[in-house]
PDB file of N, CA and C in Angstrom:
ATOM      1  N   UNK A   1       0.843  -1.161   0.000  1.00  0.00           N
ATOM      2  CA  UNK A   1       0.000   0.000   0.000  1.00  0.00           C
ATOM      3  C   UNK A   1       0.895   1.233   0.000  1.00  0.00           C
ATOM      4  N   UNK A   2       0.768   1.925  -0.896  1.00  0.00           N
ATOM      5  CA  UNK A   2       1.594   2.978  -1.160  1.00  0.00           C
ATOM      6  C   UNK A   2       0.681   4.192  -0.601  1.00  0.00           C
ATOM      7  N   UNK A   3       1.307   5.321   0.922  1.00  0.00           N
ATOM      8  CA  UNK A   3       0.670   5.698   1.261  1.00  0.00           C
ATOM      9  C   UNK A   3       2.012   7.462   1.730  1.00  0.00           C
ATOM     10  N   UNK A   4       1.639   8.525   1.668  1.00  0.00           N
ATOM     11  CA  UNK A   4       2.245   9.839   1.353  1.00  0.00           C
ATOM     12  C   UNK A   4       2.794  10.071   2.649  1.00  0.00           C
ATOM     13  N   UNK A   5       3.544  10.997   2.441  1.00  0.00           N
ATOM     14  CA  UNK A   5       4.653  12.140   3.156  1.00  0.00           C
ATOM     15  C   UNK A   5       4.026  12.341   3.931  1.00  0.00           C
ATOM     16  N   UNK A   6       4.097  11.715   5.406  1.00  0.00           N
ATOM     17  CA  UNK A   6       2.986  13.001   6.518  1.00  0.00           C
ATOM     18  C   UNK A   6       3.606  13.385   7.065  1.00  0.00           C
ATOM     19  N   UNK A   7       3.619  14.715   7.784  1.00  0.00           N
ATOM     20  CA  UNK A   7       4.930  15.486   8.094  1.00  0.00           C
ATOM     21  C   UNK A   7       4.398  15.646   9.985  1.00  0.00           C
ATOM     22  N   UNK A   8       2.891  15.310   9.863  1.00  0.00           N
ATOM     23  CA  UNK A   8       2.042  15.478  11.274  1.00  0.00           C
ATOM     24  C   UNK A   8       2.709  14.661  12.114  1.00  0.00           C
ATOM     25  N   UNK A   9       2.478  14.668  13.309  1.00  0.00           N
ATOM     26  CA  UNK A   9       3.128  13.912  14.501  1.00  0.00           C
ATOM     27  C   UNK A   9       2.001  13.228  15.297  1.00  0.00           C
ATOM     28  N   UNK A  10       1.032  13.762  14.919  1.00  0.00           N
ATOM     29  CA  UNK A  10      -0.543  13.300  15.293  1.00  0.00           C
ATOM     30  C   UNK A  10      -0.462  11.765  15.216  1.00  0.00           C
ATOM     31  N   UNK A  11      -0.927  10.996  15.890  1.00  0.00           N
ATOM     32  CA  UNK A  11      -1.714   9.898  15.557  1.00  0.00           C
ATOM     33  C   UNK A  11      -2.772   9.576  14.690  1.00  0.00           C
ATOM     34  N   UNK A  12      -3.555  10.709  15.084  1.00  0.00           N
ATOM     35  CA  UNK A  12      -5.295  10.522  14.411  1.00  0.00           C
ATOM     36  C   UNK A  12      -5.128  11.061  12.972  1.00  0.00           C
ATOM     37  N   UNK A  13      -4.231  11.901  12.927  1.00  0.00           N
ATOM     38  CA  UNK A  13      -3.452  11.840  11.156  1.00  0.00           C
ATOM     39  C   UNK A  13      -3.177  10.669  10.411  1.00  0.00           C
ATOM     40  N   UNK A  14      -2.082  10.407  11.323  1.00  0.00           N
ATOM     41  CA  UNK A  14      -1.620   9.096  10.346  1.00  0.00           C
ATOM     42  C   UNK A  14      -2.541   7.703  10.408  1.00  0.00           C
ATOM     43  N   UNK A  15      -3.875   7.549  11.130  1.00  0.00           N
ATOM     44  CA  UNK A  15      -4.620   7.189  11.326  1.00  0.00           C
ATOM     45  C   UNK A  15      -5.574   7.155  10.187  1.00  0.00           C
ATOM     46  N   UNK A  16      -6.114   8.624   9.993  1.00  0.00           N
ATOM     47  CA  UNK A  16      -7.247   8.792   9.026  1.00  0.00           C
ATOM     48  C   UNK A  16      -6.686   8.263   7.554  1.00  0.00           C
ATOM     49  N   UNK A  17      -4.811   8.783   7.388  1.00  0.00           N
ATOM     50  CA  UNK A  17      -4.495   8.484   5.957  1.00  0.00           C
ATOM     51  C   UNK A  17      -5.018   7.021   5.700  1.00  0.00           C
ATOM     52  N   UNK A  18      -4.544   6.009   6.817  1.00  0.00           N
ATOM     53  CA  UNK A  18      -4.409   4.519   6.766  1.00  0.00           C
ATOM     54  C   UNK A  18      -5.913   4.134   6.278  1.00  0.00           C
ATOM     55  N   UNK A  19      -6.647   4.465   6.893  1.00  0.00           N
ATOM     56  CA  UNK A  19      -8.399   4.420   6.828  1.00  0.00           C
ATOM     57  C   UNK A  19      -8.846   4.678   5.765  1.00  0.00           C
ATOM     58  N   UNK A  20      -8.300   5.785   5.296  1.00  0.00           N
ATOM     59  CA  UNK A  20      -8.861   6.487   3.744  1.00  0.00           C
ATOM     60  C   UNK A  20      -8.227   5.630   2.740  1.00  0.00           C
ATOM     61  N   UNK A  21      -6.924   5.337   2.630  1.00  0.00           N
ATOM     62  CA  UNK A  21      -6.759   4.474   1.652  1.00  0.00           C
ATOM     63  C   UNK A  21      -7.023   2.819   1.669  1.00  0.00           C
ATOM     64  N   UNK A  22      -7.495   2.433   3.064  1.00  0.00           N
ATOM     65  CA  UNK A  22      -8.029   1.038   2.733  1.00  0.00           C
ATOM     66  C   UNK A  22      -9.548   1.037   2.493  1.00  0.00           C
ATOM     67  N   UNK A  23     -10.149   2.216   2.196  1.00  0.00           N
ATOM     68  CA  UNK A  23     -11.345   2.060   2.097  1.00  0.00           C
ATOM     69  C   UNK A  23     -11.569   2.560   0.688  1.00  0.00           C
ATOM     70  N   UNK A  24     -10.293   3.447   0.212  1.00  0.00           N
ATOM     71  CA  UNK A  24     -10.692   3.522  -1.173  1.00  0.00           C
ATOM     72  C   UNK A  24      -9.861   2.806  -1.911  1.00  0.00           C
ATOM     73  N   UNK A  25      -9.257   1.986  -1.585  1.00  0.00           N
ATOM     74  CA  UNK A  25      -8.625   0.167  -2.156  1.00  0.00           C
ATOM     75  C   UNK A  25      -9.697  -0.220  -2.576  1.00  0.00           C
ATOM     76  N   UNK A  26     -10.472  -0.582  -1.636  1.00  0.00           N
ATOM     77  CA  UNK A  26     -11.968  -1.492  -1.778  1.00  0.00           C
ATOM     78  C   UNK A  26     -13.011  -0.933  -2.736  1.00  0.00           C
ATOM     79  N   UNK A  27     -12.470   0.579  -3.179  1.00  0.00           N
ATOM     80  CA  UNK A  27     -13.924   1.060  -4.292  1.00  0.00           C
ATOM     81  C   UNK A  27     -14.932   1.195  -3.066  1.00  0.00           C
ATOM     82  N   UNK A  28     -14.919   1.476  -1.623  1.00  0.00           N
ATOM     83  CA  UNK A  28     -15.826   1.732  -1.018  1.00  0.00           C
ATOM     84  C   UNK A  28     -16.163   3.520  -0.649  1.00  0.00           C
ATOM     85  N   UNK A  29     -17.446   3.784  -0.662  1.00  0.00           N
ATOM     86  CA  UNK A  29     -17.994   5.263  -0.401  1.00  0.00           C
ATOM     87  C   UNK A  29     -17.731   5.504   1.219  1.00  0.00           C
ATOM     88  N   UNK A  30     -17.698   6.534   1.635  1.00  0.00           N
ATOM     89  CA  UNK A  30     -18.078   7.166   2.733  1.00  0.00           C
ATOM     90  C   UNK A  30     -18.785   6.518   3.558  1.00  0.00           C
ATOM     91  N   UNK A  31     -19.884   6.885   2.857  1.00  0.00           N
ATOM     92  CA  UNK A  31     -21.636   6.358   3.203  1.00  0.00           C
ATOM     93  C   UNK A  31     -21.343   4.633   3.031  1.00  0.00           C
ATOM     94  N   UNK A  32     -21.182   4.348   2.348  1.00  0.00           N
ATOM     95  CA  UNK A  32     -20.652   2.949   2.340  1.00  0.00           C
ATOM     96  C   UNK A  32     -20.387   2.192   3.842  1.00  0.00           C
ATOM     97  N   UNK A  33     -19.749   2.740   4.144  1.00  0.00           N
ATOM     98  CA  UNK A  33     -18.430   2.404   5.801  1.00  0.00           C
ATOM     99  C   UNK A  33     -18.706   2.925   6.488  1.00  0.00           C
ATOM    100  N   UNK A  34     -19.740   4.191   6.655  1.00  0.00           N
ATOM    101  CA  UNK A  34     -20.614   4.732   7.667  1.00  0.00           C
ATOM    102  C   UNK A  34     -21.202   3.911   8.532  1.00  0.00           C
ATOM    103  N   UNK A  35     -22.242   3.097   7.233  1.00  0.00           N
ATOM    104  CA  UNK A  35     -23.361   2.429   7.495  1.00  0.00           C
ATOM    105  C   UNK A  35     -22.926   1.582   8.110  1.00  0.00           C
ATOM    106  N   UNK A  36     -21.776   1.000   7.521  1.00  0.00           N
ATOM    107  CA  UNK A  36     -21.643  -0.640   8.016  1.00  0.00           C
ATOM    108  C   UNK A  36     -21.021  -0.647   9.167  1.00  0.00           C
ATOM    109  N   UNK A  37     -20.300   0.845   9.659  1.00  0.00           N
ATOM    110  CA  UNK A  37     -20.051   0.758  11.387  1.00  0.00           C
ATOM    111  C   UNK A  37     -20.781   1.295  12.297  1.00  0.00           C
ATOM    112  N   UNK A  38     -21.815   1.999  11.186  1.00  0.00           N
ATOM    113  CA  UNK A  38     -22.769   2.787  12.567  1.00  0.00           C
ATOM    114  C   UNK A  38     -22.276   3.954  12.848  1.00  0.00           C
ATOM    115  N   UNK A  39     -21.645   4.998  12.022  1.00  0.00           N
ATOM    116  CA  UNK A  39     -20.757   5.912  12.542  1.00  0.00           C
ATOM    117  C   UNK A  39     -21.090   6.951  11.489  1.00  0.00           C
ATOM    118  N   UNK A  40     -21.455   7.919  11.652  1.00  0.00           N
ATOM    119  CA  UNK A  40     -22.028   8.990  10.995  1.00  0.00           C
ATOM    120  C   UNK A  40     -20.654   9.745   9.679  1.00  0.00           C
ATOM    121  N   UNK A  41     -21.625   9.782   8.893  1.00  0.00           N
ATOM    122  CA  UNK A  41     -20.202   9.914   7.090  1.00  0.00           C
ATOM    123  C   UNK A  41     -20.354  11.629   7.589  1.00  0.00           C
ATOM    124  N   UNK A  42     -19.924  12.100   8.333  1.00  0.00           N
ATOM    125  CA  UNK A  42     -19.809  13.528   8.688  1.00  0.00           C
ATOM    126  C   UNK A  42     -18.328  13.096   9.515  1.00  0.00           C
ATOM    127  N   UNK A  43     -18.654  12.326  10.528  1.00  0.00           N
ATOM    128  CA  UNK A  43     -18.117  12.128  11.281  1.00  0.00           C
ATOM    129  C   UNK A  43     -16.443  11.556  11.034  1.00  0.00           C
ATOM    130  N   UNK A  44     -16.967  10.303  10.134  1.00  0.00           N
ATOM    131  CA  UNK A  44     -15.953   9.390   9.594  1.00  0.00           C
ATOM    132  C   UNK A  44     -14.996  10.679   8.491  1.00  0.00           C
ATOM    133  N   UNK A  45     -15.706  11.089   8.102  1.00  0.00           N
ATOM    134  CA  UNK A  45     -14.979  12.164   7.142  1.00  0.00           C
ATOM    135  C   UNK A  45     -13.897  12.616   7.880  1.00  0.00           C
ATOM    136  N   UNK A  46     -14.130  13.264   8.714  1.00  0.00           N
ATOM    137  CA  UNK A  46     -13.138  14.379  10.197  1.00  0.00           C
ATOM    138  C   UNK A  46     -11.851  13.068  10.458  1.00  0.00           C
ATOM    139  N   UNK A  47     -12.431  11.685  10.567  1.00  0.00           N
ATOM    140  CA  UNK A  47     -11.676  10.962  11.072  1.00  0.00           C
ATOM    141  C   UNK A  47     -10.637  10.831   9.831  1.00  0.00           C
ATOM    142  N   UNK A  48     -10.663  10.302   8.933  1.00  0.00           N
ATOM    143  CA  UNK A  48     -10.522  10.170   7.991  1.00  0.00           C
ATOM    144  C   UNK A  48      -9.331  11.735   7.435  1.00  0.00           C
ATOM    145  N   UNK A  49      -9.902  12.443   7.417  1.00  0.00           N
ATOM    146  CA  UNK A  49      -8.902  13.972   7.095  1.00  0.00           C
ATOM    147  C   UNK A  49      -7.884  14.019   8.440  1.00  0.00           C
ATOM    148  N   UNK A  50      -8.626  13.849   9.636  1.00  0.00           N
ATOM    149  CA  UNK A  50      -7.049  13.836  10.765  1.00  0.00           C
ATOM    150  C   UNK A  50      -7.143  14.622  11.660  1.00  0.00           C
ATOM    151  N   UNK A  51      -9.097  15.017  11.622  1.00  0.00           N
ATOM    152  CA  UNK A  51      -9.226  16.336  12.226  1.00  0.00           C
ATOM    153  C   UNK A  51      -9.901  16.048  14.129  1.00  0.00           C
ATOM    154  N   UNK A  52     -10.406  14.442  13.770  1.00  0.00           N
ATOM    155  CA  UNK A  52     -11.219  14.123  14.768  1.00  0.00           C
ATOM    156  C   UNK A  52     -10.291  12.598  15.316  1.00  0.00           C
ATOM    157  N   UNK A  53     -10.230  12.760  16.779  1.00  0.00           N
ATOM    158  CA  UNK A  53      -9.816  11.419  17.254  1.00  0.00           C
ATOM    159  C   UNK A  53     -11.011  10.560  17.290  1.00  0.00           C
ATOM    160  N   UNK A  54     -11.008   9.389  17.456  1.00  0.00           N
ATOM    161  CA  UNK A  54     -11.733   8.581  17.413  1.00  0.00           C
ATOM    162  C   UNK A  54     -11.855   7.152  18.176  1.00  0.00           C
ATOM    163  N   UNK A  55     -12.456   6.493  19.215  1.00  0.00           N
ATOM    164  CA  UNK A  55     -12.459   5.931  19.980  1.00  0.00           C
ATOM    165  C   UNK A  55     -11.863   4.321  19.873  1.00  0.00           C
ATOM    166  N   UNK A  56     -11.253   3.618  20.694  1.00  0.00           N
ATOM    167  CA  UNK A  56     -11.355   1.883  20.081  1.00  0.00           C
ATOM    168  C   UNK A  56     -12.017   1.149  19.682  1.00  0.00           C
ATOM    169  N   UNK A  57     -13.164   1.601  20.282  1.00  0.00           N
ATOM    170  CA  UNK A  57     -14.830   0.998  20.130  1.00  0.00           C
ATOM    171  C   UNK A  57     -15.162   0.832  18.608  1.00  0.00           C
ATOM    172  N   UNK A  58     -15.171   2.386  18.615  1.00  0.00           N
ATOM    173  CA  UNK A  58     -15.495   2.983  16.679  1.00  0.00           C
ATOM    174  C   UNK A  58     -14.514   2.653  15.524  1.00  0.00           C
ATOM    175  N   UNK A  59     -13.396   2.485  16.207  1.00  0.00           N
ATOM    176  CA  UNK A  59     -12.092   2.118  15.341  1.00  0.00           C
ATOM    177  C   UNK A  59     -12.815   0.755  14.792  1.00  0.00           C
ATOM    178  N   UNK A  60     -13.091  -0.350  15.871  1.00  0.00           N
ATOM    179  CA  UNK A  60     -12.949  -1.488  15.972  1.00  0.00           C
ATOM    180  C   UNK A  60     -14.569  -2.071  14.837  1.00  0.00           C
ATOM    181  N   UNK A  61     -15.222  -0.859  14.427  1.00  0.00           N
ATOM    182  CA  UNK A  61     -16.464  -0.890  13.976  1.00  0.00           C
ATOM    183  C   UNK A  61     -16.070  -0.455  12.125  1.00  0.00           C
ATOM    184  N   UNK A  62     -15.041   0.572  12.178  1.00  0.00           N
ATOM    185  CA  UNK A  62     -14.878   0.786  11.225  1.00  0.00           C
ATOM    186  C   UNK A  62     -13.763  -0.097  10.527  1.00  0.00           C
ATOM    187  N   UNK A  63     -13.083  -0.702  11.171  1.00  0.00           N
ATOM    188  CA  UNK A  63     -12.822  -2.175  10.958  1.00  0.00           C
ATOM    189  C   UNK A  63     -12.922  -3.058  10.591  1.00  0.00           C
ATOM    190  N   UNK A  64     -14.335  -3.202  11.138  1.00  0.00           N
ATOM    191  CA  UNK A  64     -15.266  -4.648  10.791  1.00  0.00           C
ATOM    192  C   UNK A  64     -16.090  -3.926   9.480  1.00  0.00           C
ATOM    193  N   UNK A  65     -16.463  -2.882   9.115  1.00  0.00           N
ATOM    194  CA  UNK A  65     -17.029  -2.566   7.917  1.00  0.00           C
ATOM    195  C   UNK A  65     -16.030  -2.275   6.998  1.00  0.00           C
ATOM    196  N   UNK A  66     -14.364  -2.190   6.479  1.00  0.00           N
ATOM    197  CA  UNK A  66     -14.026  -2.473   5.956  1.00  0.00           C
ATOM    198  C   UNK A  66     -13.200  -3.883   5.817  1.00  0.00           C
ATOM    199  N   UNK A  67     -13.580  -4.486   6.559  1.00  0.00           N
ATOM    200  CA  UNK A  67     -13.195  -6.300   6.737  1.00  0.00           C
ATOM    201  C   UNK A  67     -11.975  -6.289   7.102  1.00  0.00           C
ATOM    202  N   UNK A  68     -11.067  -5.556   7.903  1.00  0.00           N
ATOM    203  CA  UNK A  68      -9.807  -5.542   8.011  1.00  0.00           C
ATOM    204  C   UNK A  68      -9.482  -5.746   9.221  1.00  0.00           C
ATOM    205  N   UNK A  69      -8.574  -6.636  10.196  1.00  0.00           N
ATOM    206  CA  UNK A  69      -8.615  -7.040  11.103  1.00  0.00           C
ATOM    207  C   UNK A  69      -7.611  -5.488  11.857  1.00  0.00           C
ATOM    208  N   UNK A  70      -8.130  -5.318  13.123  1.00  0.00           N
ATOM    209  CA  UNK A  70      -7.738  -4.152  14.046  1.00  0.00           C
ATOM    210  C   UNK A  70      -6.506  -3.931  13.981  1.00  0.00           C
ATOM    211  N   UNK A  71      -5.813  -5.173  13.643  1.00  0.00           N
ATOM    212  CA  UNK A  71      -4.176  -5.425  14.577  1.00  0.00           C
ATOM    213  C   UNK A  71      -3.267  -4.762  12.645  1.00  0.00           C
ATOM    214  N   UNK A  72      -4.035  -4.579  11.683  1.00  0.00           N
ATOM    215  CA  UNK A  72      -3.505  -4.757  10.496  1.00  0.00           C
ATOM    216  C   UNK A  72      -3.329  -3.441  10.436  1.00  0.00           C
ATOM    217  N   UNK A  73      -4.710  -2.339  10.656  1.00  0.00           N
ATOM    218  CA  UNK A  73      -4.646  -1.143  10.865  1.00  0.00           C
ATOM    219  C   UNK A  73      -3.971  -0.202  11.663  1.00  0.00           C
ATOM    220  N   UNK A  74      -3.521  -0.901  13.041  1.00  0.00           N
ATOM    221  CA  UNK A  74      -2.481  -0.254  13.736  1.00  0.00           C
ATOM    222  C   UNK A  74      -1.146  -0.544  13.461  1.00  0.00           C
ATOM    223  N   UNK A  75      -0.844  -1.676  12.726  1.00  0.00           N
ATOM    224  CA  UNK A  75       0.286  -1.909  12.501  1.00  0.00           C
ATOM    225  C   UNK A  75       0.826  -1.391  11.140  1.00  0.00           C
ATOM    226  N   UNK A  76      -0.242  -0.404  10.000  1.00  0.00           N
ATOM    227  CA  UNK A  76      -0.389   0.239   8.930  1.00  0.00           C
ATOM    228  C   UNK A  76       0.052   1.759   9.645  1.00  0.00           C
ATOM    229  N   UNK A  77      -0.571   2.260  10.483  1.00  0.00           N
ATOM    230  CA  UNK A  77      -0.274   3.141  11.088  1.00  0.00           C
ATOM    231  C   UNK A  77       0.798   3.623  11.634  1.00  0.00           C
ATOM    232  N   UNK A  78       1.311   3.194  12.717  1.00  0.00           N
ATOM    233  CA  UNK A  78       2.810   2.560  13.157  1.00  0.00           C
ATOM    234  C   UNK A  78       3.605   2.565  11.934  1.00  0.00           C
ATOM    235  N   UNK A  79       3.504   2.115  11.092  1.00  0.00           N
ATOM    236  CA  UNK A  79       4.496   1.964   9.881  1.00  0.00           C
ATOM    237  C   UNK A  79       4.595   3.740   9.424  1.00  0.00           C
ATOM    238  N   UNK A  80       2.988   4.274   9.287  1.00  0.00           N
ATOM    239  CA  UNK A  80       3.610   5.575   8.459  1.00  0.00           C
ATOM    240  C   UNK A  80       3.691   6.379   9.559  1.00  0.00           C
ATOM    241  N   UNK A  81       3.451   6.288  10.642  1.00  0.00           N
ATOM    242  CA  UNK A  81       4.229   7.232  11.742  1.00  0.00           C
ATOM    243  C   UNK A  81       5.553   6.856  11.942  1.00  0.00           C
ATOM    244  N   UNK A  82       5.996   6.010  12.043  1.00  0.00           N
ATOM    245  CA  UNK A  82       7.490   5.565  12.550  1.00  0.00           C
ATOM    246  C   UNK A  82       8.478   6.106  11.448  1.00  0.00           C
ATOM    247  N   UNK A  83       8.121   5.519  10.207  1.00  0.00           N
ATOM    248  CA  UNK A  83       8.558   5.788   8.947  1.00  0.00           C
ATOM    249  C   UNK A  83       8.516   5.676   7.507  1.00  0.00           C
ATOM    250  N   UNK A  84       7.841   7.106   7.651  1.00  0.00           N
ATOM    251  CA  UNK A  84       6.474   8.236   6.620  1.00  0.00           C
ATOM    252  C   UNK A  84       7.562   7.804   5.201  1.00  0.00           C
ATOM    253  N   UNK A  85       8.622   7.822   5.104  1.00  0.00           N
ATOM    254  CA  UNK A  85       9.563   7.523   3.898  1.00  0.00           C
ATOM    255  C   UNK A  85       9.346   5.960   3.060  1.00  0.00           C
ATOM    256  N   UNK A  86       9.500   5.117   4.388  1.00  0.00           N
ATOM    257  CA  UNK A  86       8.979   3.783   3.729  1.00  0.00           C
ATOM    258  C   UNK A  86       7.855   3.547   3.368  1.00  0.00           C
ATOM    259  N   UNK A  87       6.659   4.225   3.948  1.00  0.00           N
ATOM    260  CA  UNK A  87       5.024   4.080   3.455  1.00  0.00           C
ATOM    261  C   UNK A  87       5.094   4.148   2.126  1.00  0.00           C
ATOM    262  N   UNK A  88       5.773   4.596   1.593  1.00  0.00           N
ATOM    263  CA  UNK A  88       5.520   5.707  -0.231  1.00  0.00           C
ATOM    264  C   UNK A  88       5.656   4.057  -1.170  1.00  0.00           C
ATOM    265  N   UNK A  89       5.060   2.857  -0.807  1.00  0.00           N
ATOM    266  CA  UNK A  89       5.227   1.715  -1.774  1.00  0.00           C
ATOM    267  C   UNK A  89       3.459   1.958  -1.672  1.00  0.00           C
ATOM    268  N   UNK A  90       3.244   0.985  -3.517  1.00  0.00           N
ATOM    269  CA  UNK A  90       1.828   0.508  -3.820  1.00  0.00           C
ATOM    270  C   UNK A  90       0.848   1.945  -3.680  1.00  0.00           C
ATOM    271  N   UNK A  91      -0.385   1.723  -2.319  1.00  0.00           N
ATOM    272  CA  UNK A  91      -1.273   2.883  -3.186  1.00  0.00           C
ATOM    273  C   UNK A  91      -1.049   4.201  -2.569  1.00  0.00           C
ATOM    274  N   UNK A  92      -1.787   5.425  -3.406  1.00  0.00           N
ATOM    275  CA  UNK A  92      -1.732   6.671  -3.546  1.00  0.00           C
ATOM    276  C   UNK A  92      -2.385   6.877  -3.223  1.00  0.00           C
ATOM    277  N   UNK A  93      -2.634   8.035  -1.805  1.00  0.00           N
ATOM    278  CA  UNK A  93      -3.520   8.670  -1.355  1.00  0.00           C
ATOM    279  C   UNK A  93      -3.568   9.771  -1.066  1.00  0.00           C
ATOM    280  N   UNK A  94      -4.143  10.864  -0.935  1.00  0.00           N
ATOM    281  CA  UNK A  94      -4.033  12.444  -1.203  1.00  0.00           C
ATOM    282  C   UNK A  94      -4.211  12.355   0.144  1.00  0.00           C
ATOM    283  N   UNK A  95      -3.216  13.103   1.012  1.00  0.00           N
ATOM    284  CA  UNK A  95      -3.830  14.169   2.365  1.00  0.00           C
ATOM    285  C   UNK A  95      -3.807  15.500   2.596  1.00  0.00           C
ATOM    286  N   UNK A  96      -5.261  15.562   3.221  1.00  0.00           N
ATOM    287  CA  UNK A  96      -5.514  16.814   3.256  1.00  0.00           C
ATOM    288  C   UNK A  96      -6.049  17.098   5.186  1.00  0.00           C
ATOM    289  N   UNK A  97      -5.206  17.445   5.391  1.00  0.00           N
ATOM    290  CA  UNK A  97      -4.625  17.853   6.566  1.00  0.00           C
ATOM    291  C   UNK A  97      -4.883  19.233   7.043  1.00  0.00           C
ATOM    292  N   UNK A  98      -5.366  20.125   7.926  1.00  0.00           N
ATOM    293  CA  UNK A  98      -6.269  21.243   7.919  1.00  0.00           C
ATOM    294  C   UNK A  98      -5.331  22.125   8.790  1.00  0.00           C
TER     295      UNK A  98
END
């Protein structure tokens, strides 16, 4: 998964990038992954851009609506926080960071 330069130190940054590009891997909508965690596409959006933290609970929901096991997503994360240089393999994802 080839995933961009984040220069943030945030968590919930390098968080939302990880989220946004496994959900638009899948060809899945917003509204799509809303639904299927129960989590409002206003909401998921914020998460998603880097603007909103977001709980284990909800993590663990938005998870299960993109079929991806918890431990894959933090360990996606971890990778582009630790080191944002090695992420840059496979997919492309735009951040937009506020």
């Amino acid at each position: 998964m080839k995933l961009p330069l984040i220069t943030s130190p945030l968590f919930r940054v390098h968080l939302g990038v990880v989220l946004r590009a496994m959900r638009t891997e899948q060809h899945k909508t917003l509204r799509e992954v809303s639904q299927g965690a129960n989590v409002s596409l206003g909401y998921l959006s914020e998460i998603e851009r880097g603007c909103k933290e977001i709980s284990s609970e909800m993590l663990a929901s938005v998870c299960d609506a993109l079929d991806v096991p918890l431990w894959q997503v933090l360990v996606m994360t971890a990778r582009v926080a630790a080191a944002p240089e090695q992420a840059t393999q496979g997919l492309s994802v735009p951040v937009m960071v506020a």
